[in-house]
N, C-alpha and C. Protein backbone atom coordinates (compact mmCIF):
# COMPACT_ATOMS: atom_id res chain seq x y z
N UNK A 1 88.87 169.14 143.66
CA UNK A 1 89.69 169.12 142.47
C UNK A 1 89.72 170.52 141.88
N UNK A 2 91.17 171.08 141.53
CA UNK A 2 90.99 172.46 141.32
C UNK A 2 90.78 172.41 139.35
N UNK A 3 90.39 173.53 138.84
CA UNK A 3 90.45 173.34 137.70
C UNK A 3 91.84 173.43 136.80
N UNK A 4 92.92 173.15 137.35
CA UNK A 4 94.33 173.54 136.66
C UNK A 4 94.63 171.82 136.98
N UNK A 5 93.91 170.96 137.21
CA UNK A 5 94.32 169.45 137.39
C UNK A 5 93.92 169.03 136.25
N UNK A 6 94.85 167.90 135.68
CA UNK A 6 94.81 167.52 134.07
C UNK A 6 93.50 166.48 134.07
N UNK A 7 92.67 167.00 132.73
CA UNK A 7 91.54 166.00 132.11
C UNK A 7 91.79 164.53 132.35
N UNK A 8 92.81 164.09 132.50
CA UNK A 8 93.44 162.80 133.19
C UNK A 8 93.14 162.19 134.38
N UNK A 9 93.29 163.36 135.48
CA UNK A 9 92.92 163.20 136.71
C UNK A 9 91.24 162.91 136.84
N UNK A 10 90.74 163.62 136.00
CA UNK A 10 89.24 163.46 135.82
C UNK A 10 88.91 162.01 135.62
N UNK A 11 89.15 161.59 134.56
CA UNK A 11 89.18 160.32 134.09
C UNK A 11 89.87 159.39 134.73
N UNK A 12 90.60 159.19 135.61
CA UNK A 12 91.08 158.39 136.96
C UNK A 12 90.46 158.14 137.64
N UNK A 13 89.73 159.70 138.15
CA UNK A 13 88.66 159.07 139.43
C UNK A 13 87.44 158.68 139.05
N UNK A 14 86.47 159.01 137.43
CA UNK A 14 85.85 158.30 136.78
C UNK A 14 85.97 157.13 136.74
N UNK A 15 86.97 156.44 136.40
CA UNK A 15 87.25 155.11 136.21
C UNK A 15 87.41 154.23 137.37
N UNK A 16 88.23 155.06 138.33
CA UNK A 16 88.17 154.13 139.93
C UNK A 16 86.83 154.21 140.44
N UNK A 17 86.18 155.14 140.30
CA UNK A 17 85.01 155.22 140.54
C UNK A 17 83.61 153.83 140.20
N UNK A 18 83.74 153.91 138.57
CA UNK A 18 82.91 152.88 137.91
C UNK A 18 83.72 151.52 138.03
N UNK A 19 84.75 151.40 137.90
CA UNK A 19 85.10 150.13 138.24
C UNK A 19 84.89 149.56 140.00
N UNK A 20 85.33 151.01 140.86
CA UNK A 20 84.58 149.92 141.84
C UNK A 20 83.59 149.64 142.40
N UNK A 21 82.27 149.95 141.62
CA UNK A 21 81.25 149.69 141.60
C UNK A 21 81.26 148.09 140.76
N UNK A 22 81.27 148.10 139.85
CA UNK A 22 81.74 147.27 138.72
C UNK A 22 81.76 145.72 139.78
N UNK A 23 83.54 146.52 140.39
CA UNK A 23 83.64 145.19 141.14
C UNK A 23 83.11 144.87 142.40
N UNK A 24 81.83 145.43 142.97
CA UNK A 24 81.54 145.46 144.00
C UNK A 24 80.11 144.64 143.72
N UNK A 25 79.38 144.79 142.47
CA UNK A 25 78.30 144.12 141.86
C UNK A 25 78.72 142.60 141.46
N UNK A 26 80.21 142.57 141.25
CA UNK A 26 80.52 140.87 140.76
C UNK A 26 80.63 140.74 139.48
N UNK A 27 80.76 142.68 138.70
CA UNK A 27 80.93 142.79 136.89
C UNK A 27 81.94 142.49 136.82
N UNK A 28 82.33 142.55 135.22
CA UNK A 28 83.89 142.38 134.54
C UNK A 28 84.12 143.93 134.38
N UNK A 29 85.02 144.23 133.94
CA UNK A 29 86.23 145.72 134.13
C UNK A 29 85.59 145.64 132.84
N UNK A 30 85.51 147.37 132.16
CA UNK A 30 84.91 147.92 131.23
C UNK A 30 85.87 148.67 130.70
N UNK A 31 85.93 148.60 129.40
CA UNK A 31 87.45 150.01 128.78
C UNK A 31 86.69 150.77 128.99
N UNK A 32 87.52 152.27 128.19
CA UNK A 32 87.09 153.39 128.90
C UNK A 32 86.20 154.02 127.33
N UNK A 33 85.73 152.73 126.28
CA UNK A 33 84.82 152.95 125.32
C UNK A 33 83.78 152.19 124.96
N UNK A 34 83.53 151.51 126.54
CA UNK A 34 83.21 150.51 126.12
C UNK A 34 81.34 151.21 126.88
N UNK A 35 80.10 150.78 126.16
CA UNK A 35 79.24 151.26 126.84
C UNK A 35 78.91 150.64 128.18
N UNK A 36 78.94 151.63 129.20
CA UNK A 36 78.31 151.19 130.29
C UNK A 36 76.91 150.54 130.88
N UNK A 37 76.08 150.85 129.64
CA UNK A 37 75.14 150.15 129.84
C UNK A 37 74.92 148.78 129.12
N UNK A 38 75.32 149.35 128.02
CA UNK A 38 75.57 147.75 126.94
C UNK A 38 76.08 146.63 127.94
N UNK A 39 77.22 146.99 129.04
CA UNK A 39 77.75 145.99 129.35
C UNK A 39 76.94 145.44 131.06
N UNK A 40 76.69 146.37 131.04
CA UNK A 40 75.77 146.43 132.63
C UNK A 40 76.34 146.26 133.94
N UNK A 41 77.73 147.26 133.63
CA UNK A 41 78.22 147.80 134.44
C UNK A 41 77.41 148.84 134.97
N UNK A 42 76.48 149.57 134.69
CA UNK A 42 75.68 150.05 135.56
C UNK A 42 73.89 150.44 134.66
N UNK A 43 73.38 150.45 135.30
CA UNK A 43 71.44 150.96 134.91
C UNK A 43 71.18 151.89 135.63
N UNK A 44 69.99 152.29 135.52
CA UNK A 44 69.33 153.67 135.55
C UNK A 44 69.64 154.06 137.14
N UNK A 45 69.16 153.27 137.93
CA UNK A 45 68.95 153.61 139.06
C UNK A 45 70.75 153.98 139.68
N UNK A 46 71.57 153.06 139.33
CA UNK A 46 72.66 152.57 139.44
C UNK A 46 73.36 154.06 139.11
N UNK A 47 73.27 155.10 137.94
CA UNK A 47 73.33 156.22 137.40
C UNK A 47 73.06 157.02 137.93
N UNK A 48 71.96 157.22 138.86
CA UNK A 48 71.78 158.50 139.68
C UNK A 48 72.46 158.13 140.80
N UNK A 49 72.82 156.99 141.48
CA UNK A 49 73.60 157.05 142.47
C UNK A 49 75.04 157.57 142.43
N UNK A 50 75.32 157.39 140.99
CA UNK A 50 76.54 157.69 140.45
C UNK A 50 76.97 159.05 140.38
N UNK A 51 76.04 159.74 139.79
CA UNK A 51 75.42 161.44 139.41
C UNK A 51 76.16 162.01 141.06
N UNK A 52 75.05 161.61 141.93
CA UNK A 52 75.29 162.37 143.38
C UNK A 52 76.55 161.85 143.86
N UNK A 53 77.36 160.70 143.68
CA UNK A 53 78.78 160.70 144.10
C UNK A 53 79.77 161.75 142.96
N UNK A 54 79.24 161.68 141.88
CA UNK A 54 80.06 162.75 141.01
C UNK A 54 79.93 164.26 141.98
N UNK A 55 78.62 164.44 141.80
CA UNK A 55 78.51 165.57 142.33
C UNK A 55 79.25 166.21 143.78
N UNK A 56 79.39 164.98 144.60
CA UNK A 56 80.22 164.89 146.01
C UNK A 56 81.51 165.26 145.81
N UNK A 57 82.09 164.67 144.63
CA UNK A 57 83.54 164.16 144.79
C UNK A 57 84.05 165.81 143.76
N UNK A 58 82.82 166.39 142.69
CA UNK A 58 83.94 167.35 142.38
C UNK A 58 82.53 168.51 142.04
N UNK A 59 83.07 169.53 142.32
CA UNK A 59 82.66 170.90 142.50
C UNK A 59 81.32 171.22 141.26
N UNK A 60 80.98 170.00 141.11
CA UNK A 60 79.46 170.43 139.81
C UNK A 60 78.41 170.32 140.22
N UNK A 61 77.22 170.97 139.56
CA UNK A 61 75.96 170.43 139.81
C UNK A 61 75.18 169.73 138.57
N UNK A 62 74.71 168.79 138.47
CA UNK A 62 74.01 167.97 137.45
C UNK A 62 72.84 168.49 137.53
N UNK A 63 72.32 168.95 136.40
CA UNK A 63 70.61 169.54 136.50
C UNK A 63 70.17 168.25 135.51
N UNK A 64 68.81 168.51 135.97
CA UNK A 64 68.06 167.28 135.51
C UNK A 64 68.02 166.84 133.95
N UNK A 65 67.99 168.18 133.54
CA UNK A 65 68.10 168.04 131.84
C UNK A 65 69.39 167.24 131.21
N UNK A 66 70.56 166.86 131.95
CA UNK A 66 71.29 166.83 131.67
C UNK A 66 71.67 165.32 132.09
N UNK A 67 70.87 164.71 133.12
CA UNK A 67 70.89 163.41 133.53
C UNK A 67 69.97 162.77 132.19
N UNK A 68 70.81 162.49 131.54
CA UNK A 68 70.49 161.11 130.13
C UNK A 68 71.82 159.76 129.82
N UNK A 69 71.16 159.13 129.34
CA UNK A 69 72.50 158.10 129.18
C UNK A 69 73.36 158.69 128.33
N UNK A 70 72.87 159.80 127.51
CA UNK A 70 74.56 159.88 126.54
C UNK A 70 75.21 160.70 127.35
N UNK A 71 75.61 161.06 128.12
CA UNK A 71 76.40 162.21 128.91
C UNK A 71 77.14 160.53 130.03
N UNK A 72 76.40 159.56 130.30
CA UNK A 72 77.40 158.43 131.06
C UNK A 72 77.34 157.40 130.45
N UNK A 73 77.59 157.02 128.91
CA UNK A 73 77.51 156.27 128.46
C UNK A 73 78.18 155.56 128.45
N UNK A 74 79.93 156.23 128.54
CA UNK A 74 81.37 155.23 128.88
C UNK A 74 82.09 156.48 129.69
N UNK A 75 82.95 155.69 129.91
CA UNK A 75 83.82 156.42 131.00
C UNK A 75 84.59 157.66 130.58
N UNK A 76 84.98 157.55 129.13
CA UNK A 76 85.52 158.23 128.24
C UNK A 76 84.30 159.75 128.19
N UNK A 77 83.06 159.14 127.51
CA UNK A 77 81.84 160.19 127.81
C UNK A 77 81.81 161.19 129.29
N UNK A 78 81.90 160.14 130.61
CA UNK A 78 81.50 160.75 132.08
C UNK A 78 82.67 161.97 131.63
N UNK A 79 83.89 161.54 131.70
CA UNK A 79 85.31 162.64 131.78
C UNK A 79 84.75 163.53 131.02
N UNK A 80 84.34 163.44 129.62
CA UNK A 80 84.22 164.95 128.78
C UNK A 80 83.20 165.71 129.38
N UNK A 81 81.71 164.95 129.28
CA UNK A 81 80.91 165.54 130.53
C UNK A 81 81.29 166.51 131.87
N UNK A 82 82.21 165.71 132.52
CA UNK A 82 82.40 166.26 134.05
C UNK A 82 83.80 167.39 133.50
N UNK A 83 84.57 167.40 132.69
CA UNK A 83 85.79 167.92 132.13
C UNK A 83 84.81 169.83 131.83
N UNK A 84 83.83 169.21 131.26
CA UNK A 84 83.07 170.25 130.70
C UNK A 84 82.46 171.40 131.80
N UNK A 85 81.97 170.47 132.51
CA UNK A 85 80.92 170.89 133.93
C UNK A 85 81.98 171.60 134.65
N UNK A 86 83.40 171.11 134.97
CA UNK A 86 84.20 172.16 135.79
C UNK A 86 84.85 173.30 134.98
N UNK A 87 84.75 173.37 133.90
CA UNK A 87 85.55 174.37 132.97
C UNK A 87 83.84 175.65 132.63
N UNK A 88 83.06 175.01 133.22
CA UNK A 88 81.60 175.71 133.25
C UNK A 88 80.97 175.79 132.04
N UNK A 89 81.01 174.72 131.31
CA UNK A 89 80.46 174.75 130.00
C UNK A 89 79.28 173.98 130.23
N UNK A 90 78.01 174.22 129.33
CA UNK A 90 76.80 173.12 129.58
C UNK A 90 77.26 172.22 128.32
N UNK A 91 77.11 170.65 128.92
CA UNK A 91 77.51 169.74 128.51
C UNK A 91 76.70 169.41 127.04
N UNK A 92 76.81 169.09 125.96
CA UNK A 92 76.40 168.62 124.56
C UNK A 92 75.67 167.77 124.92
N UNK A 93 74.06 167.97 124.22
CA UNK A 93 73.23 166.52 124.64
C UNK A 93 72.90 166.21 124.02
């Protein structure tokens, strides 16, 4: 993903992403404000698997300090997070 692709696109593959996990566990579909853990669309362990497919799918690295639930709390959160990480900013924690 180059960085001239719209914050949109980010949040697309965020969302196809967690939803098909979502639907692969047997969850219900989550808005994109809705908390991901509140709803248990995904847990801890479930999160770092998530982390290293982020990391696969677009040009960032997640340092450890930075793996907490408020940075994937909703889908809306992952995008600003990962929006941040390719524009090379360290993410707000």
């Amino acid at each position: 993903m180059s960085l001239s692709e719209p914050a949109v696109a980010v949040k697309d593959k965020v969302r196809d992403l967690i939803l098909e996990g979502v639907r692969a566990n047997g969850g219900a579909i989550v808005g994109d404000d809705e908390s991901l853990f509140k709803s248990r669309a995904i847990d801890s362990l479930t999160m770092f698997k998530f982390i290293d497919l982020l990391e696969s799918i677009f040009p960032i690295r997640i340092a450890d300090h930075e793996m907490i639930t408020d940075n994937f709390e909703s889908i809306n959160q992952i995008e600003r997070f990962v929006t941040a990480k390719l524009a090379g900013k360290e993410a707000a924690e």
